[in-house]
Protein backbone atom coordinates (compact mmCIF):
# COMPACT_ATOMS: atom_id res chain seq x y z
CA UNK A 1 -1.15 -14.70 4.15
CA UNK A 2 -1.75 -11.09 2.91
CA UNK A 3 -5.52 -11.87 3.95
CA UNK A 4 -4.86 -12.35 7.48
CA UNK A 5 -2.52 -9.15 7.36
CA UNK A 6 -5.50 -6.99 5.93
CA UNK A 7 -7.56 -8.10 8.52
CA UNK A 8 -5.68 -7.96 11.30
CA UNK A 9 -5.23 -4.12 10.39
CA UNK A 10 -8.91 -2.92 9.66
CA UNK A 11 -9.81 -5.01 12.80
CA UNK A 12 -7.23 -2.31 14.51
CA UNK A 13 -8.02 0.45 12.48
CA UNK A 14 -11.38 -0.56 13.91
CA UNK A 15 -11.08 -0.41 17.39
CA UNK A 16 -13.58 1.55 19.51
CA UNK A 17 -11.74 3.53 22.33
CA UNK A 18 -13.80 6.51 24.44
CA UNK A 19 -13.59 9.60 22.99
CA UNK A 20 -13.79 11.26 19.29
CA UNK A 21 -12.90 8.86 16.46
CA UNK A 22 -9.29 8.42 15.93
CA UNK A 23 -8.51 10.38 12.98
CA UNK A 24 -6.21 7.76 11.09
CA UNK A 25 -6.87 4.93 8.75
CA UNK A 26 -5.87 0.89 7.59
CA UNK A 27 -3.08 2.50 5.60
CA UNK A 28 -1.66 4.46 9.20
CA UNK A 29 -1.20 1.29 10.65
CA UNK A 30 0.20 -0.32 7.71
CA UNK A 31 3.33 1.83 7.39
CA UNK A 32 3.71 2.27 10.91
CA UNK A 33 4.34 -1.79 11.22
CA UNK A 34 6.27 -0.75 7.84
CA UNK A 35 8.53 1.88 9.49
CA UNK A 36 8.83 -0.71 12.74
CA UNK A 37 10.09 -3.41 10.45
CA UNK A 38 13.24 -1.28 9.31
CA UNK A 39 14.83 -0.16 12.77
CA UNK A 40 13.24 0.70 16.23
CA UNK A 41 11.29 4.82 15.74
CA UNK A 42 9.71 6.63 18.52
CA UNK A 43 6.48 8.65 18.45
CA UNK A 44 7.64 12.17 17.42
CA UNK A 45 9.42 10.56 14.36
CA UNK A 46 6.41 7.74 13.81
CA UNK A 47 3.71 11.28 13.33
CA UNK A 48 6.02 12.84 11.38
CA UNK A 49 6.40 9.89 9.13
CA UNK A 50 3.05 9.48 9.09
CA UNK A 51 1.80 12.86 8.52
CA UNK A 52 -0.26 12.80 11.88
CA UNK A 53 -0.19 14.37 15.41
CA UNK A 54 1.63 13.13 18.40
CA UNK A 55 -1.69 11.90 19.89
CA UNK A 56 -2.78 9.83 16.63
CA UNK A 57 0.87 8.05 17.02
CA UNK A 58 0.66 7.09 20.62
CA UNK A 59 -2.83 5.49 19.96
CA UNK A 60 -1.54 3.60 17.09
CA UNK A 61 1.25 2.71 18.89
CA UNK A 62 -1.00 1.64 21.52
CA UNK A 63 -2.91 -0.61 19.26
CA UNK A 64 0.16 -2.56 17.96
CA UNK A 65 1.62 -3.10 20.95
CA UNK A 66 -1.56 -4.64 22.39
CA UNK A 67 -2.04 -6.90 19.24
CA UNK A 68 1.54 -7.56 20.07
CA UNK A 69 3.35 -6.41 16.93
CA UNK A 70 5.67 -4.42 18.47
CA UNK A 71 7.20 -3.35 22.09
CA UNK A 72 7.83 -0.09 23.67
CA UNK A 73 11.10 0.51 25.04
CA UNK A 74 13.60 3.88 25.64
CA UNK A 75 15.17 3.37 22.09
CA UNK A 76 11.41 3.60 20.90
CA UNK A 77 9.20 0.75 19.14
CA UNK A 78 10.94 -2.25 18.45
CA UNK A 79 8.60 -5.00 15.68
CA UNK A 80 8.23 -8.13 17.59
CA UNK A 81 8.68 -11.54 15.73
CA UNK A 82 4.99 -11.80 15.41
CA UNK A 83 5.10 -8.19 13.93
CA UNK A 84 7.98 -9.33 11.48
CA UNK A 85 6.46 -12.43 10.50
CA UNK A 86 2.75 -11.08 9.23
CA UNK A 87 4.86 -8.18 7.57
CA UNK A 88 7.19 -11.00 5.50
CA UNK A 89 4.00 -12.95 4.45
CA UNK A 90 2.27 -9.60 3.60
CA UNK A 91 5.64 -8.64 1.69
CA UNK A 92 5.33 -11.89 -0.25
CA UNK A 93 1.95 -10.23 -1.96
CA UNK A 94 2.21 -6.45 -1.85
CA UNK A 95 5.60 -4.26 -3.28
CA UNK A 96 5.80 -0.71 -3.82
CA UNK A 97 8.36 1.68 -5.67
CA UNK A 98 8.28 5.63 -6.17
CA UNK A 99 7.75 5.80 -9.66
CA UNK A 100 9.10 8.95 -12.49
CA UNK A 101 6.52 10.72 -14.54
CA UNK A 102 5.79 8.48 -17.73
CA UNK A 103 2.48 8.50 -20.34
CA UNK A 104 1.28 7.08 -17.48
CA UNK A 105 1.59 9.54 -14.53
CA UNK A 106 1.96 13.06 -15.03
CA UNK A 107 1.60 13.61 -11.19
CA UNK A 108 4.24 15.20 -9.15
CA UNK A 109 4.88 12.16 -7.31
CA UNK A 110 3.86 8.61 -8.26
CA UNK A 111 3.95 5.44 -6.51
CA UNK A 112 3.42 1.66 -8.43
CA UNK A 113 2.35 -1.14 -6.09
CA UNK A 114 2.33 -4.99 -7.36
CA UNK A 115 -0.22 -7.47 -6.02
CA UNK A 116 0.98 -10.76 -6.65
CA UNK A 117 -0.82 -13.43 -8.39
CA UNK A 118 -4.64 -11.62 -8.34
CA UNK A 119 -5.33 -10.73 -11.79
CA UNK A 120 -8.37 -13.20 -11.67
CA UNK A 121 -9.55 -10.43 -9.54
CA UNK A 122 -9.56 -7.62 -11.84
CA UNK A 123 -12.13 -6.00 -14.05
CA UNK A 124 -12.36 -3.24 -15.42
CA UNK A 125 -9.64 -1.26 -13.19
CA UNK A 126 -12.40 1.37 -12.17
CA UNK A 127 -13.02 -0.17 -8.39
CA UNK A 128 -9.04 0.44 -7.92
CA UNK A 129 -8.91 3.47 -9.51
CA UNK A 130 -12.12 4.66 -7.58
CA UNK A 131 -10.51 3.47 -4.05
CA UNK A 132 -7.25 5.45 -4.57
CA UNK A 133 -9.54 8.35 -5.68
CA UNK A 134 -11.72 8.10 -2.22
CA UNK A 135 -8.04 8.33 -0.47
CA UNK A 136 -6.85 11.36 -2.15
CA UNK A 137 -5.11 10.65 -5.22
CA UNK A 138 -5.34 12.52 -8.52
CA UNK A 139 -5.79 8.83 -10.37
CA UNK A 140 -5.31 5.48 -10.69
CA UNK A 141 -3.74 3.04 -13.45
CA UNK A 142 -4.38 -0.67 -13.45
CA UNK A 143 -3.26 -3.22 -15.21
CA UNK A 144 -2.20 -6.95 -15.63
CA UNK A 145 0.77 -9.00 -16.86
CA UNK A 146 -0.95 -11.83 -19.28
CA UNK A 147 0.67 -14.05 -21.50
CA UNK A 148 4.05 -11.86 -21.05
CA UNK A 149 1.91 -8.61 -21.82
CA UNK A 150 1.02 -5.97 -19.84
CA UNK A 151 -2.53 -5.37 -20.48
CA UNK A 152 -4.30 -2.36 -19.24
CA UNK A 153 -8.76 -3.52 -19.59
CA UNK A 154 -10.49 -1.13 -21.90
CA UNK A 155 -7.66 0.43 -23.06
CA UNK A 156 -4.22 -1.51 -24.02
CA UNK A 157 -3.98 -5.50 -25.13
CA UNK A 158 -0.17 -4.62 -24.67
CA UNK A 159 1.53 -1.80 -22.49
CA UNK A 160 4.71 -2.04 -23.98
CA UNK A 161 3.32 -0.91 -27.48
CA UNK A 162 1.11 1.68 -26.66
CA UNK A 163 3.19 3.15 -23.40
CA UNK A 164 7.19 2.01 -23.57
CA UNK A 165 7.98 4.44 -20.83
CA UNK A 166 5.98 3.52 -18.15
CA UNK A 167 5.63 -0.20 -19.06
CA UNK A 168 9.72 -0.35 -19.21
CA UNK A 169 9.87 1.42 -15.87
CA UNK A 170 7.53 -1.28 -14.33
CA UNK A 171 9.62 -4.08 -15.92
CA UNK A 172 13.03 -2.56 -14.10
CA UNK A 173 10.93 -2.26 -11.31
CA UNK A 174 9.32 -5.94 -10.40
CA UNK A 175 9.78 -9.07 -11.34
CA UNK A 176 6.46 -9.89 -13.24
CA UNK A 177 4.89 -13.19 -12.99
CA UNK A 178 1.37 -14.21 -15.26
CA UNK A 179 -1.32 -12.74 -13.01
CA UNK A 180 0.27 -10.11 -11.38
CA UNK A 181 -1.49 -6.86 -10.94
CA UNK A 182 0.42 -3.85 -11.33
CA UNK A 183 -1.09 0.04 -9.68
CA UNK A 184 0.40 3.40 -10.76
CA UNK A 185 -1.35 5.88 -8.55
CA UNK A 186 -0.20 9.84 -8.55
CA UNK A 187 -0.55 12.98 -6.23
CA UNK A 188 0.88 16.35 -5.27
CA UNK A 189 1.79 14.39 -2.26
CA UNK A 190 4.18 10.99 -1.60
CA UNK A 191 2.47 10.48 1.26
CA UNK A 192 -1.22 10.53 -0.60
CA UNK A 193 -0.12 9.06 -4.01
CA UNK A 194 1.46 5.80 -1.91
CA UNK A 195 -1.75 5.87 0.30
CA UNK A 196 -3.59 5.50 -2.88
CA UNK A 197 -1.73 2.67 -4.78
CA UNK A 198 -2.32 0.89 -1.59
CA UNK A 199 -5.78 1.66 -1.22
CA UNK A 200 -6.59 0.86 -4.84
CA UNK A 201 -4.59 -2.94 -3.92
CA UNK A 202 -6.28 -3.34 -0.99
CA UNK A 203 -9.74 -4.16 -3.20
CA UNK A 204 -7.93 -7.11 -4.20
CA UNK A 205 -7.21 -8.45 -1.26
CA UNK A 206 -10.09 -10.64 -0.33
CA UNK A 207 -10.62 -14.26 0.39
CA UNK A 208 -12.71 -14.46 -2.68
């Protein structure tokens, strides 16, 4: 479940070790295993895909390997079938596209990230849009697919109406189900506007 996933990672993210804090977050972790699940990567190319320094990989390397997500080996770090299996069931819940400038996101770079199935969850969109905020994006939109609408609360009954671009670039882009939760989050920065949508989903993942 995508609950056990999320905790699994802020229990790592977590982890006391001597010395200063380490400087990375929940969301680190989270495309590391990410990165792992696509073909082996060593540390130099883990930092650099992570936007961190050599000594913030090898402790999060560290940290996976104990929890026993991945191994270490010569041709670098290699997702163990425990690894693979909590990133499938996390899959299941969570996807995420780059997504082009629309009414929606006039950002230089945009990311949209669907949460399955936890629109029961949502309000008024401000605690997601908040969250990506805190984790450097410019903004946040949230909405919901209900009764084959796209509904954005407090602003839009119906997406599709009010913002064709964006709501027919998130219809190419998932497969919406009633329920579903859709997050457009935007940034200067890839990196920071995908870090958002993810931090803005993340409130929704709860065992509430």
């Amino acid at each position: 479940m995508p609950y056990r996933f999320k905790q699994l990672l802020e229990a790592l993210a977590c982890e006391k070790a001597p010395g200063p804090s380490a400087a990375f977050s929940v969301f680190h972790i989270s495309r590391a295993i990410e990165l792992n699940a696509k073909k082996p990567i060593g540390r130099n190319l883990l930092a650099h895909n992570l936007n961190t320094g050599e000594g913030v990989a090898r402790t999060i390397i560290s940290r996976l390997r104990d929890a026993g997500l991945i191994t270490v080996s010569k041709a670098g770090c290699v997702i163990t079938k425990k690894g693979l299996s909590i990133m499938n069931n996390y899959q299941q819940t969570i996807k995420k596209v780059e997504f082009g400038k629309s009414e929606l996101t006039n950002n230089e770079w945009n990311w949209a990230i669907l949460v399955k199935n936890q629109g029961h969850k949502l309000k008024s969109g401000m605690e997601q849009r908040d969250a990506a905020v805190k984790n450097g994006a410019a903004n946040a939109t949230t909405m919901v697919f209900k009764k084959r609408h796209l509904v954005i609360p407090s602003i839009s009954n119906d997406a599709m109406r009010d913002f064709p671009q964006a709501a027919k670039q998130i219809m190419r882009s998932f497969k919406l189900e009633e329920n579903d939760v859709v997050i457009i989050a935007g940034a200067s920065d890839s990196g920071i506007a995908e870090r958002g949508a993810l931090a803005a989903a993340w409130t929704l993942l709860d065992d509430n």
